[in-house]
Structures are given as C-alpha cells and as structure tokens.
PDB file of N, CA and C in Angstrom:
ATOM      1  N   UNK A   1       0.847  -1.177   0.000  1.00  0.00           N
ATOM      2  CA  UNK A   1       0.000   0.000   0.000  1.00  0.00           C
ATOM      3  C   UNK A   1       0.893   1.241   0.000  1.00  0.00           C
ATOM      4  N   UNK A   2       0.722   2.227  -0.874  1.00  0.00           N
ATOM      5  CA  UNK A   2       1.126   3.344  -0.912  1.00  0.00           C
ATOM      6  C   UNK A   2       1.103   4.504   0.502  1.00  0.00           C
ATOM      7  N   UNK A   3       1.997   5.174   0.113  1.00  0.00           N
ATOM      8  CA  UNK A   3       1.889   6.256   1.628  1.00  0.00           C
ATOM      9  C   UNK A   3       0.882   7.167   1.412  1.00  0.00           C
ATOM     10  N   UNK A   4       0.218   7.134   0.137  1.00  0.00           N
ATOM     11  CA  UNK A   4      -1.213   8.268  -0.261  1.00  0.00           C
ATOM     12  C   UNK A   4      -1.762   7.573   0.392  1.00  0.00           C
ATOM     13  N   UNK A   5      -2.320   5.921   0.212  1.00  0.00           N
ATOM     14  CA  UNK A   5      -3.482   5.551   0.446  1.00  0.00           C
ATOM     15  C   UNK A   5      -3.311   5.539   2.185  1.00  0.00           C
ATOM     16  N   UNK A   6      -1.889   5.790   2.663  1.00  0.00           N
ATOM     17  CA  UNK A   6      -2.582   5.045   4.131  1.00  0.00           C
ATOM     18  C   UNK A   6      -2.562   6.260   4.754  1.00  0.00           C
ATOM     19  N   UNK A   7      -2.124   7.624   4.144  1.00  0.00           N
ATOM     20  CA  UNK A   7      -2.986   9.022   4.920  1.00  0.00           C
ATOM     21  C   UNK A   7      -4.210   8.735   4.128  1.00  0.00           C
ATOM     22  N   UNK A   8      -4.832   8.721   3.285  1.00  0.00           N
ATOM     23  CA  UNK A   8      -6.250   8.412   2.656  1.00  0.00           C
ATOM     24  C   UNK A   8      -7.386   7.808   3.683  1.00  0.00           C
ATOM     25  N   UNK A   9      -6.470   6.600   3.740  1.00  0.00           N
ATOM     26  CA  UNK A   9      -7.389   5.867   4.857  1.00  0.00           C
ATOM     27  C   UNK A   9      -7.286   6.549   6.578  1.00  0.00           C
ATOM     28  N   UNK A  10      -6.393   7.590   6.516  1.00  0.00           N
ATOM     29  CA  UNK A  10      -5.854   7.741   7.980  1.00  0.00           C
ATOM     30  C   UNK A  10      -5.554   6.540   8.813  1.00  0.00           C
ATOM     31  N   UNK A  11      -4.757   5.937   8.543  1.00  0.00           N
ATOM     32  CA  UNK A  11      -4.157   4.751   9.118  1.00  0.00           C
ATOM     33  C   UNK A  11      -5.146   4.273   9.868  1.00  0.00           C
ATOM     34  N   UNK A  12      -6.541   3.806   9.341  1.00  0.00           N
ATOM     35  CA  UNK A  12      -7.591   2.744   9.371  1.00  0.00           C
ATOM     36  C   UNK A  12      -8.007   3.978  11.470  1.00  0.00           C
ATOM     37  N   UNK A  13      -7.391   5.005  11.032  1.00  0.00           N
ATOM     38  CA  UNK A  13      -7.974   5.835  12.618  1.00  0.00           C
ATOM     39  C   UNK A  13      -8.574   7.104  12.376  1.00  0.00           C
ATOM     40  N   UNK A  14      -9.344   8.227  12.813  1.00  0.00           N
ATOM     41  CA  UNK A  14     -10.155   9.009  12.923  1.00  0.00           C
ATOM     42  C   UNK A  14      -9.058  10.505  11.787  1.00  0.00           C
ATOM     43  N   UNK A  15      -9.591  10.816  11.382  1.00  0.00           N
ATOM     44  CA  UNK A  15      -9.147  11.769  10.341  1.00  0.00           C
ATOM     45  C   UNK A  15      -9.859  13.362   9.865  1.00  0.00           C
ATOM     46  N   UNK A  16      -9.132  14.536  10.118  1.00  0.00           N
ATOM     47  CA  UNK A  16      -9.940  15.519  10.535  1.00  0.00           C
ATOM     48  C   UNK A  16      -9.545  16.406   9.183  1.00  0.00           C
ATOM     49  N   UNK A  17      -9.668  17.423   8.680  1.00  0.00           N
ATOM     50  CA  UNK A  17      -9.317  18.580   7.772  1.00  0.00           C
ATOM     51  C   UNK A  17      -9.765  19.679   7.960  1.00  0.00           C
ATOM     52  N   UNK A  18      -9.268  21.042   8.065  1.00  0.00           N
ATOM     53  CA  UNK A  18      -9.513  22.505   8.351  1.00  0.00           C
ATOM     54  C   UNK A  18      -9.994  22.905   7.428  1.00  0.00           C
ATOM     55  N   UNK A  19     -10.892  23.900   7.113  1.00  0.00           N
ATOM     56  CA  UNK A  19     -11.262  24.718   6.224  1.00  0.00           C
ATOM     57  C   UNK A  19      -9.740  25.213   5.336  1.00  0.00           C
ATOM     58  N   UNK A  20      -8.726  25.160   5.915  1.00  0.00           N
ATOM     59  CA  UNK A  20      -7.805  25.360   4.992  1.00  0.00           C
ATOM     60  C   UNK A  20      -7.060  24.584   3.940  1.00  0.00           C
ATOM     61  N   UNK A  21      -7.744  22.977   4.284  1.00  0.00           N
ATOM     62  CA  UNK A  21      -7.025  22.159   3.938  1.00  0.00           C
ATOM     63  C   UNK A  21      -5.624  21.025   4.438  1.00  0.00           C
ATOM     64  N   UNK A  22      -5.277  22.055   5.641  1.00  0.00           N
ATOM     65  CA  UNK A  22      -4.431  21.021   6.346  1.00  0.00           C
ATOM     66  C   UNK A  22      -4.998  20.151   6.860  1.00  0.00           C
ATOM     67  N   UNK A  23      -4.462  18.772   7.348  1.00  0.00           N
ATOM     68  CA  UNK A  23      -5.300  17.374   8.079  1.00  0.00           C
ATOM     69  C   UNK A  23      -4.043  16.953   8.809  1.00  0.00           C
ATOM     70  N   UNK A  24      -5.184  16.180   9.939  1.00  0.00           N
ATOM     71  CA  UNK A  24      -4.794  15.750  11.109  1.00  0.00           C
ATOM     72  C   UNK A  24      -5.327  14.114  11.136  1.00  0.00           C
ATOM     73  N   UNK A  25      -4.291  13.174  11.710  1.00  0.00           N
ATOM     74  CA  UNK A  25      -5.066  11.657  12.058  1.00  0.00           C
ATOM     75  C   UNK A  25      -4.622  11.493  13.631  1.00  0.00           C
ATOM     76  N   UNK A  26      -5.593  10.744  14.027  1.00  0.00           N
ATOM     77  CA  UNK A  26      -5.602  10.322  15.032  1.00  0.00           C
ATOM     78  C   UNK A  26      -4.850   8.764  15.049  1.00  0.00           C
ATOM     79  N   UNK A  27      -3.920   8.669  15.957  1.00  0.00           N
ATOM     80  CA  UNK A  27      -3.069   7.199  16.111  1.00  0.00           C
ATOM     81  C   UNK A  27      -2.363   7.269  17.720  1.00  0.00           C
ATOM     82  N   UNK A  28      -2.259   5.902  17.869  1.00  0.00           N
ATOM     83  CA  UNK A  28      -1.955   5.606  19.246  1.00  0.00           C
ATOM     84  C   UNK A  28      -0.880   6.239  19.910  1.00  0.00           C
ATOM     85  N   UNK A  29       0.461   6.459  18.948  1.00  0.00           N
ATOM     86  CA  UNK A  29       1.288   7.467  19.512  1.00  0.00           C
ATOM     87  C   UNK A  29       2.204   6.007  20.236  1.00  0.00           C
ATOM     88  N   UNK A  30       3.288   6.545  20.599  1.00  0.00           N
ATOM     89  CA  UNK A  30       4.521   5.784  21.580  1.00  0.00           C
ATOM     90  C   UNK A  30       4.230   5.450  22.569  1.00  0.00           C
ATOM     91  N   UNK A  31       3.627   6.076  23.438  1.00  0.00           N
ATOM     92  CA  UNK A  31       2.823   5.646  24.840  1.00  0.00           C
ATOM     93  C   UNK A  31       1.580   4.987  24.639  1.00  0.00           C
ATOM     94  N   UNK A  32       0.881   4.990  23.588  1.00  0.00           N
ATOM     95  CA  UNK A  32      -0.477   4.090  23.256  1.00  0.00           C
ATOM     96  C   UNK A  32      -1.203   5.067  24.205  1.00  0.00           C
ATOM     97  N   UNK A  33      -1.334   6.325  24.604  1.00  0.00           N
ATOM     98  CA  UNK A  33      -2.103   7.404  25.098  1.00  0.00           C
ATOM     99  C   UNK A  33      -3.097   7.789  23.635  1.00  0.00           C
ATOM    100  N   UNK A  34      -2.217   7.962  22.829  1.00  0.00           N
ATOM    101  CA  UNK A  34      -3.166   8.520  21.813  1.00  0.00           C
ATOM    102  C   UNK A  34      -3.010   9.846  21.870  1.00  0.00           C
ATOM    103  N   UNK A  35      -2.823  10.470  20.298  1.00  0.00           N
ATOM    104  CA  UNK A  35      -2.397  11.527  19.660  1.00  0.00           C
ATOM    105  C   UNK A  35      -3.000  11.915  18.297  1.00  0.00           C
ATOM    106  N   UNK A  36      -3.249  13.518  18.244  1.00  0.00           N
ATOM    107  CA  UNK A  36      -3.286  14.187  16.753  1.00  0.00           C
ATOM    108  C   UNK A  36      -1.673  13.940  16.207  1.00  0.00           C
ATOM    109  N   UNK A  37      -1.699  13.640  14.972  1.00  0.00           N
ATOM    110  CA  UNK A  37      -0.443  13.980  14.238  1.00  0.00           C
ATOM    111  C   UNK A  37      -1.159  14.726  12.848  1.00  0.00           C
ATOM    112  N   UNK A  38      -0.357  15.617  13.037  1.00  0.00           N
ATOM    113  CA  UNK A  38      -0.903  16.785  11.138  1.00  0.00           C
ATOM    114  C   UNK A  38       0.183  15.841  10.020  1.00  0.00           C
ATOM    115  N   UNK A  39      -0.224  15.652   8.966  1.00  0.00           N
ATOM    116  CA  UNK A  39      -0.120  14.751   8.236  1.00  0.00           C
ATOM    117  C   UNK A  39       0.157  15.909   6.792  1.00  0.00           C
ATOM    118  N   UNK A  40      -0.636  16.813   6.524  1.00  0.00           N
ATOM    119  CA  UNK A  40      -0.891  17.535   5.473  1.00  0.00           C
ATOM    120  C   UNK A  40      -1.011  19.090   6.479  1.00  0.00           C
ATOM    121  N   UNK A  41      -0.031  19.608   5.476  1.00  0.00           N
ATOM    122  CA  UNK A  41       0.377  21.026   5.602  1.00  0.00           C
ATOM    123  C   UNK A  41      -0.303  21.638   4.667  1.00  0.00           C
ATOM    124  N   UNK A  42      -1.454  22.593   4.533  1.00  0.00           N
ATOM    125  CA  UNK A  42      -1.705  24.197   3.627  1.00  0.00           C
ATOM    126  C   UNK A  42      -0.972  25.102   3.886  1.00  0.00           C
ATOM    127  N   UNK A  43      -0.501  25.654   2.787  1.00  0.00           N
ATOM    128  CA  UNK A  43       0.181  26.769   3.108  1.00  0.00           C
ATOM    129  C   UNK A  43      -0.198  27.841   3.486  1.00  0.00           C
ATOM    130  N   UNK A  44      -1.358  28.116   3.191  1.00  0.00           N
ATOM    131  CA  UNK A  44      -1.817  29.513   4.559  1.00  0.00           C
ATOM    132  C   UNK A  44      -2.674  29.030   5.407  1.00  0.00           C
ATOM    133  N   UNK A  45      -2.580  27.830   6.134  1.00  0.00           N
ATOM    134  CA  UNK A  45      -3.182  27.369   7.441  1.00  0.00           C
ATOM    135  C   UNK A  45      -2.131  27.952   8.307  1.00  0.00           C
ATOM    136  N   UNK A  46      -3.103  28.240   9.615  1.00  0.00           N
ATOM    137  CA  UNK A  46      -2.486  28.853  11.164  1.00  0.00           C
ATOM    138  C   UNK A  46      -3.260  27.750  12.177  1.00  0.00           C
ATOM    139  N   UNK A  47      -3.542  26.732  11.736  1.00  0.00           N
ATOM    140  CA  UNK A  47      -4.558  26.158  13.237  1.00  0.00           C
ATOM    141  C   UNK A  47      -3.181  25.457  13.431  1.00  0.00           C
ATOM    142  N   UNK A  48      -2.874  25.561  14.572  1.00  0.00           N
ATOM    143  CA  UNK A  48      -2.217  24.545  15.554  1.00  0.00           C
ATOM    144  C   UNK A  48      -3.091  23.454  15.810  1.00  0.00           C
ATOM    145  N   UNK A  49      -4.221  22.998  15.808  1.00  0.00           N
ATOM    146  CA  UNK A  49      -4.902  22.146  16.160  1.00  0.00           C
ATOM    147  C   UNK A  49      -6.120  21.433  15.197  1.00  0.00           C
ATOM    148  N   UNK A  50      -6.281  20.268  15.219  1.00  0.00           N
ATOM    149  CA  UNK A  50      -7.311  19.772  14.165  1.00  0.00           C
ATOM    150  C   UNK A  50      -8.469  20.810  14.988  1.00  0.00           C
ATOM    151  N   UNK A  51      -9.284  21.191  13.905  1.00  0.00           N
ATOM    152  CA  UNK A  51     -11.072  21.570  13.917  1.00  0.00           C
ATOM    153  C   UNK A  51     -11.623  20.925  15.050  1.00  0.00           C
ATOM    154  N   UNK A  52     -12.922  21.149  15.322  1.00  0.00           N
ATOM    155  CA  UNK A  52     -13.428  20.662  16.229  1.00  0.00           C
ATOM    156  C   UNK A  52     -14.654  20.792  15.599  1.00  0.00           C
ATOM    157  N   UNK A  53     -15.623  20.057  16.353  1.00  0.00           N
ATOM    158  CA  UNK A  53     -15.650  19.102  16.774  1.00  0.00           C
ATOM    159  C   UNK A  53     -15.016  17.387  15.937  1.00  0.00           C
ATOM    160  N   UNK A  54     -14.141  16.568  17.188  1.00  0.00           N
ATOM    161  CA  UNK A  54     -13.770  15.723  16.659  1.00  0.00           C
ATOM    162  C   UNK A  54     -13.933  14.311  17.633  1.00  0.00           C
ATOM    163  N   UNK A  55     -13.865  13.431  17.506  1.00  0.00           N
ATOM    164  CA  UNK A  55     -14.427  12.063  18.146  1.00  0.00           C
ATOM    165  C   UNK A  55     -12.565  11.655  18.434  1.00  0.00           C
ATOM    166  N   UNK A  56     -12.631  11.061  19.194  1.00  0.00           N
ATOM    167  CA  UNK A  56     -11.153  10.362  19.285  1.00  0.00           C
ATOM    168  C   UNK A  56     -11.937   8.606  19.341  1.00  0.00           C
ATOM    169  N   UNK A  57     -11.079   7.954  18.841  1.00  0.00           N
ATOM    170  CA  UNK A  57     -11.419   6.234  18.967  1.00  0.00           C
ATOM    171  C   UNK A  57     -10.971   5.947  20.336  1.00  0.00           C
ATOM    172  N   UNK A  58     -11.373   5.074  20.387  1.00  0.00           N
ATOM    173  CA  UNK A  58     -11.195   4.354  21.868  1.00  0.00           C
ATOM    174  C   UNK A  58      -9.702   3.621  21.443  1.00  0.00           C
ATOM    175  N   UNK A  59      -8.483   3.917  22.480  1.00  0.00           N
ATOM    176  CA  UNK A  59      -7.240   3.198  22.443  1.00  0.00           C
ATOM    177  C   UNK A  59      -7.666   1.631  23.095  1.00  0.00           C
ATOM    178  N   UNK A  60      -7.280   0.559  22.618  1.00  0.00           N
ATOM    179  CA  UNK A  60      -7.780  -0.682  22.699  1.00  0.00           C
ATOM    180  C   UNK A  60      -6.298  -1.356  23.481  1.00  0.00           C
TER     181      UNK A  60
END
C-alpha cells in the first residue's frame, strides 16, 4: 500500500481537515495514550490544532 493511500485511509484511525485544507489523524502514539499527528500542511493554514468538533477512537 502506498503512503497516499494510508494518509487516505488515515491509518484505518479518525481523520480531521480545516477549512484550509491542512489534516490531522488520530493514532496511538509511543505511549499508546493517543495523539493528533498533522499529516498535510496548507500553506496559509495557522490552526495549531485539528477543527473541532472531533471524536477520538477508543485506544484498545
């Protein structure tokens, strides 16, 4: 699988986008706490943070 398709799919986890176009996925992170990671940069985005409202998955 390509590295398009598995931001596409957001690594099979919750996946957000700004009115500007930048995006954010949700994944378990190193501690398995669970984390935003921005994935896709716009170039005139300013959010430090995915949009809201957003659901987080349950860490299993």
């Amino acid at each position: 699988m390509s590295n398009s398709n598995l931001i596409k799919e957001g690594h099979g986890l919750t996946d957000v986008s700004c009115e500007h176009g930048s995006r954010w996925i949700w994944w378990p992170g190193p501690d398995r706490k669970g984390k935003w990671e921005q994935v896709v940069w716009a170039c005139d985005c300013d959010c430090s943070d995915p949009p809201r409202p957003f659901k987080k998955p349950q860490i299993k």
